[in-house]
N, C-alpha and C. Protein backbone atom coordinates (compact mmCIF):
# COMPACT_ATOMS: atom_id res chain seq x y z
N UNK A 1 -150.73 -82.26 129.86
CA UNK A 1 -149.34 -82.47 129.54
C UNK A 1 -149.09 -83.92 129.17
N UNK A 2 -149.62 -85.13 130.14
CA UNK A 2 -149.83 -86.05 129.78
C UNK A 2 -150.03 -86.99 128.27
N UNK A 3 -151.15 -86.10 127.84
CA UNK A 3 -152.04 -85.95 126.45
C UNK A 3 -150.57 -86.07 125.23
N UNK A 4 -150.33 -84.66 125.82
CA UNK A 4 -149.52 -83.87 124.88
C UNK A 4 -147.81 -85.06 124.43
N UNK A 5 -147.76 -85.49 125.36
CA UNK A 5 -146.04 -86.38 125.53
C UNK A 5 -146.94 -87.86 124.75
N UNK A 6 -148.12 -87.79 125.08
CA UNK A 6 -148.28 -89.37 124.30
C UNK A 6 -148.53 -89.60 123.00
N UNK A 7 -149.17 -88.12 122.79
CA UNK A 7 -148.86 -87.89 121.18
C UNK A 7 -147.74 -87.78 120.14
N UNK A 8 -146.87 -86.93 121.20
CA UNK A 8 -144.90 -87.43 120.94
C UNK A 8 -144.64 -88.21 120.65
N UNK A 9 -145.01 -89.08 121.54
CA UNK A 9 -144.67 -90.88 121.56
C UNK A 9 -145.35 -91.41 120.32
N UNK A 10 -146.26 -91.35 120.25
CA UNK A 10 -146.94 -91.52 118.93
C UNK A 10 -146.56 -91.39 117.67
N UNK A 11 -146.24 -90.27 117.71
CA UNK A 11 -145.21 -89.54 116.46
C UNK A 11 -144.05 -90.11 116.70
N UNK A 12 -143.43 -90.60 117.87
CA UNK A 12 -142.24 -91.07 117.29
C UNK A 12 -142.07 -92.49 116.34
N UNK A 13 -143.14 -93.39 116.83
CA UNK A 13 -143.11 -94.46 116.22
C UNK A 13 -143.35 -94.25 114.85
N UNK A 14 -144.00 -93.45 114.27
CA UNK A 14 -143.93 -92.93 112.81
C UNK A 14 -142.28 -92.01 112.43
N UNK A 15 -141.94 -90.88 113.32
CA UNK A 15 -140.84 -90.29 113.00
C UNK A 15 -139.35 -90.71 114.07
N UNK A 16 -139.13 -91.83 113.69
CA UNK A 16 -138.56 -91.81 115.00
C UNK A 16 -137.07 -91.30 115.37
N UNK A 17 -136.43 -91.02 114.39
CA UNK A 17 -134.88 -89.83 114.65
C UNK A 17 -135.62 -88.43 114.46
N UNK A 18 -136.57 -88.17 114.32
CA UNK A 18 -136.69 -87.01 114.71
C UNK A 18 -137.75 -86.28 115.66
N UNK A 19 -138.22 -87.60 116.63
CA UNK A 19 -138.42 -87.28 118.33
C UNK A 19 -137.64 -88.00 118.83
N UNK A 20 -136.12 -87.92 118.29
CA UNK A 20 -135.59 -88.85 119.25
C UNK A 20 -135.18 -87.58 120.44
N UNK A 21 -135.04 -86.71 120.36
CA UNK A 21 -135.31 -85.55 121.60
C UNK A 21 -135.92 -86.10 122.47
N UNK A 22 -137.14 -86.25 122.20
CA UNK A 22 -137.80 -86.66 123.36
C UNK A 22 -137.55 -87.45 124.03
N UNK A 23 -137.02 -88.80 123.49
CA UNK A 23 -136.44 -90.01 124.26
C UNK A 23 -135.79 -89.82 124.75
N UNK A 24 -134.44 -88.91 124.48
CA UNK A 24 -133.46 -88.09 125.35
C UNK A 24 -133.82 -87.56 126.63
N UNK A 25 -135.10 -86.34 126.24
CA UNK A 25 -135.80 -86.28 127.01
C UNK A 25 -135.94 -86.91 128.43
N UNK A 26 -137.02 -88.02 128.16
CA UNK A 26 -137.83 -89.14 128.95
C UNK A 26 -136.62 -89.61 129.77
N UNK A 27 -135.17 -90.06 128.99
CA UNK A 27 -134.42 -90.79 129.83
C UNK A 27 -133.63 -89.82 130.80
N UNK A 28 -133.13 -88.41 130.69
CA UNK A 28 -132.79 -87.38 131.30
C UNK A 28 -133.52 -87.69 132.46
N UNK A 29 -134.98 -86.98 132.18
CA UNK A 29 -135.30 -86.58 133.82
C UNK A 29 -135.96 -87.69 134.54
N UNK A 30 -135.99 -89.19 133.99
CA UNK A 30 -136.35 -90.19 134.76
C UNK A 30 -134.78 -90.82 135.38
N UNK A 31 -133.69 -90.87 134.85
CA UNK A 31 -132.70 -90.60 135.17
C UNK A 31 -132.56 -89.87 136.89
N UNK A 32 -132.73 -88.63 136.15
CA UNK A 32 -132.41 -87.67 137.62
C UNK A 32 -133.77 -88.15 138.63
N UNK A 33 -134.59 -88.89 138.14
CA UNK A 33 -135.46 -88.47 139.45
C UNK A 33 -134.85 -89.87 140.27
N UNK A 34 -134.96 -90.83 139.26
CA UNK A 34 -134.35 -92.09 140.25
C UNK A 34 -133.28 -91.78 141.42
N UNK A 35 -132.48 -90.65 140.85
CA UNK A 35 -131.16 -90.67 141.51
C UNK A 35 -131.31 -89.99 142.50
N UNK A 36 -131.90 -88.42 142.66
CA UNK A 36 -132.27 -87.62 143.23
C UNK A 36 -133.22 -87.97 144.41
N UNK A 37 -133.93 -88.71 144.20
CA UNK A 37 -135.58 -88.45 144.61
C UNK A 37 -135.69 -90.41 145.32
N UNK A 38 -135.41 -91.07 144.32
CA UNK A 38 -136.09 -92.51 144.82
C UNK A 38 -134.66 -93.26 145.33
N UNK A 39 -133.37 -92.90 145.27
CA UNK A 39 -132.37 -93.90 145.40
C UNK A 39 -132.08 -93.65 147.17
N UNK A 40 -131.99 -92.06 147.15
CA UNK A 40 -131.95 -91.60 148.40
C UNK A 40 -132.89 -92.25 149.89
N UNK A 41 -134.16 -92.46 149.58
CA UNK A 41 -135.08 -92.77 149.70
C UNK A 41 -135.18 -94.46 150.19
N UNK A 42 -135.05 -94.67 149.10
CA UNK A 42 -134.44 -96.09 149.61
C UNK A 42 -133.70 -96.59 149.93
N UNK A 43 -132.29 -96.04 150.08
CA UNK A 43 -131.23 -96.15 150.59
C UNK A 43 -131.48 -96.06 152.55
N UNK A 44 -132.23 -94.89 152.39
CA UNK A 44 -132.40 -94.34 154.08
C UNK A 44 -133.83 -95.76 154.46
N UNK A 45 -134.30 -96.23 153.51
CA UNK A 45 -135.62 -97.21 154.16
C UNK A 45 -136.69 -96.02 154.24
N UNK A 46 -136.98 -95.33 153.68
CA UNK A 46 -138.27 -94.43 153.72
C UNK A 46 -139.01 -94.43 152.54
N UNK A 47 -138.90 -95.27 151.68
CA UNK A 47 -139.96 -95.00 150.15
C UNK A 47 -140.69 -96.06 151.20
N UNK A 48 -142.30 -95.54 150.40
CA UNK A 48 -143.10 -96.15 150.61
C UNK A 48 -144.02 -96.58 149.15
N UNK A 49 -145.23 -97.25 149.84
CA UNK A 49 -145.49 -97.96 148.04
C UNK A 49 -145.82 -97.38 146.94
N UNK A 50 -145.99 -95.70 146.80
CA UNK A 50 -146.52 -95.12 146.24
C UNK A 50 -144.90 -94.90 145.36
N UNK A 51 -144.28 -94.62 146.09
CA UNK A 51 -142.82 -94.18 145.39
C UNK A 51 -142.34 -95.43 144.71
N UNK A 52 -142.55 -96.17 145.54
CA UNK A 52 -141.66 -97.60 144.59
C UNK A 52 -142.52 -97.64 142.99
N UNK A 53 -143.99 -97.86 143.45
CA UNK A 53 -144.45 -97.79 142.00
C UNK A 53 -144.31 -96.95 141.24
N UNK A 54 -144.04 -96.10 141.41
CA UNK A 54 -143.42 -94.78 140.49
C UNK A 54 -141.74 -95.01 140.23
N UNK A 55 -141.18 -95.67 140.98
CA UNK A 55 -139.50 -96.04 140.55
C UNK A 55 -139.98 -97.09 139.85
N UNK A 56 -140.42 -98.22 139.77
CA UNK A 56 -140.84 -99.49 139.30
C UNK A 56 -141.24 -98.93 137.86
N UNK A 57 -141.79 -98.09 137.58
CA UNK A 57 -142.25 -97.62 136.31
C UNK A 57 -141.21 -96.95 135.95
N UNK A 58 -140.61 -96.19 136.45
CA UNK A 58 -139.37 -95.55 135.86
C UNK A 58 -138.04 -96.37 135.51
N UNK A 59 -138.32 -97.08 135.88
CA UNK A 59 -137.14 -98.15 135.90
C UNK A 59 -136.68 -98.64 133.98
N UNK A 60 -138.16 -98.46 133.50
CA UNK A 60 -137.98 -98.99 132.14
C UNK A 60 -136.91 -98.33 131.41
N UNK A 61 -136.54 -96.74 131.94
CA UNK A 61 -135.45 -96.64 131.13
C UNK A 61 -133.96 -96.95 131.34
N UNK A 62 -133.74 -98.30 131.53
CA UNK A 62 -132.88 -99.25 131.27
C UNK A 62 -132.95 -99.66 130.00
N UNK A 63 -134.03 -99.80 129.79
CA UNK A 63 -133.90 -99.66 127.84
C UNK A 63 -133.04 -99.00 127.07
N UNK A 64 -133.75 -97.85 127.44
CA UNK A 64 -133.59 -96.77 126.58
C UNK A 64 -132.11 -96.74 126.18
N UNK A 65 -131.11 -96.91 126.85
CA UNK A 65 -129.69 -96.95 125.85
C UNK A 65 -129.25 -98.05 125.22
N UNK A 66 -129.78 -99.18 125.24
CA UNK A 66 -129.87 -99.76 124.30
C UNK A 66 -130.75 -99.43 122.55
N UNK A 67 -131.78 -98.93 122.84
CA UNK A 67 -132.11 -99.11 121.51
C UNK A 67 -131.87 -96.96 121.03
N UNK A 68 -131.40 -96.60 122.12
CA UNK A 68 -130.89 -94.89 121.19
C UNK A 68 -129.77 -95.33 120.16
N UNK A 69 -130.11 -94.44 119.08
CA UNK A 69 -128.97 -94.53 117.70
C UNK A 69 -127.56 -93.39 118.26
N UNK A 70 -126.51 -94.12 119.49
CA UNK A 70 -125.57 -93.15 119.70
C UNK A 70 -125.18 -92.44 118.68
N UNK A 71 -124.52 -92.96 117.44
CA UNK A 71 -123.78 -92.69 116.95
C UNK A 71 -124.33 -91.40 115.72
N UNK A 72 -125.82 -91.65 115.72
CA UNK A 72 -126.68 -90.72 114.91
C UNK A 72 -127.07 -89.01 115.99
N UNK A 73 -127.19 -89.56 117.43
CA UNK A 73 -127.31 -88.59 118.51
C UNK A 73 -125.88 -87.62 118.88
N UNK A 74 -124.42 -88.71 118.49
CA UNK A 74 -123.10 -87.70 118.65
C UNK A 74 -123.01 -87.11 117.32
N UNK A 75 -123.40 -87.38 116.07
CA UNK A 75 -122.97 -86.81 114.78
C UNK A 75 -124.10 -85.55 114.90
N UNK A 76 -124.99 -85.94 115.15
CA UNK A 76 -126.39 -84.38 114.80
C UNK A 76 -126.38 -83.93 116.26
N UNK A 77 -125.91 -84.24 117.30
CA UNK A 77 -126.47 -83.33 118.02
C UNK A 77 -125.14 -82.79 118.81
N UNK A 78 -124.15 -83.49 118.61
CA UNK A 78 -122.92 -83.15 119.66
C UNK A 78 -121.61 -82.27 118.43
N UNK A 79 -121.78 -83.57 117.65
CA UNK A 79 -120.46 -82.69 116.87
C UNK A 79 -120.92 -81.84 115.65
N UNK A 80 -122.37 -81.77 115.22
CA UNK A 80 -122.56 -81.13 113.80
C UNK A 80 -122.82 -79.52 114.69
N UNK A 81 -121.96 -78.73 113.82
CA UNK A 81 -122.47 -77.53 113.80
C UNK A 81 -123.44 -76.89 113.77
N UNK A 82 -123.97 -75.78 114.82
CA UNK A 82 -125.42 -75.38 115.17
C UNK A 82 -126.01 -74.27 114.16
N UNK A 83 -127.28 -73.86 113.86
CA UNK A 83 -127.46 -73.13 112.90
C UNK A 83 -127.20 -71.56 113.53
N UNK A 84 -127.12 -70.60 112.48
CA UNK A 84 -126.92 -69.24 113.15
C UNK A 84 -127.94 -68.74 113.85
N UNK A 85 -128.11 -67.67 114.70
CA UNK A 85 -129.22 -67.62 115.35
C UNK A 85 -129.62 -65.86 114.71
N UNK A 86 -128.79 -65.42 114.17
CA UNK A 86 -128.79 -64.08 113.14
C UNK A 86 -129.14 -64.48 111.49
């Protein structure tokens, strides 16, 4: 699976509005895990070093809304009309 997402990544730097899904993606469920999983955690004093380095790495997507094209992500994906499915 690993393999498979780095080749994504790959492709995006060649295509990059059209894996921008994926970046969506990436920032979604690193998102939820911080919140879910590592904030809790550290809040109570129970992460230990294995978790921090895994929040520490997740952390990078603080980026990520800086360099997403909002305004290209609300026009194609929020307000343009979806194709028929008939």
């Amino acid at each position: 699976m690993l393999v498979a997402f780095w080749v994504l990544c790959v492709l995006g730097l060649r295509y990059p509005l059209k894996m921008l899904p994926v970046l969506l993606w990436e920032l979604a469920w690193k998102s939820l895990w911080l919140i879910l999983v590592a904030l809790p955690m550290w809040i109570s004093g129970q992460m230990d070093s294995s978790t921090m380095e895994t929040a520490i790495a997740c952390l990078w997507i603080l980026i990520f809304p800086f360099v997403i094209p909002w305004r290209f992500v609300f026009a194609n994906y929020l307000k343009k009309r979806g194709d028929r499915w008939i």
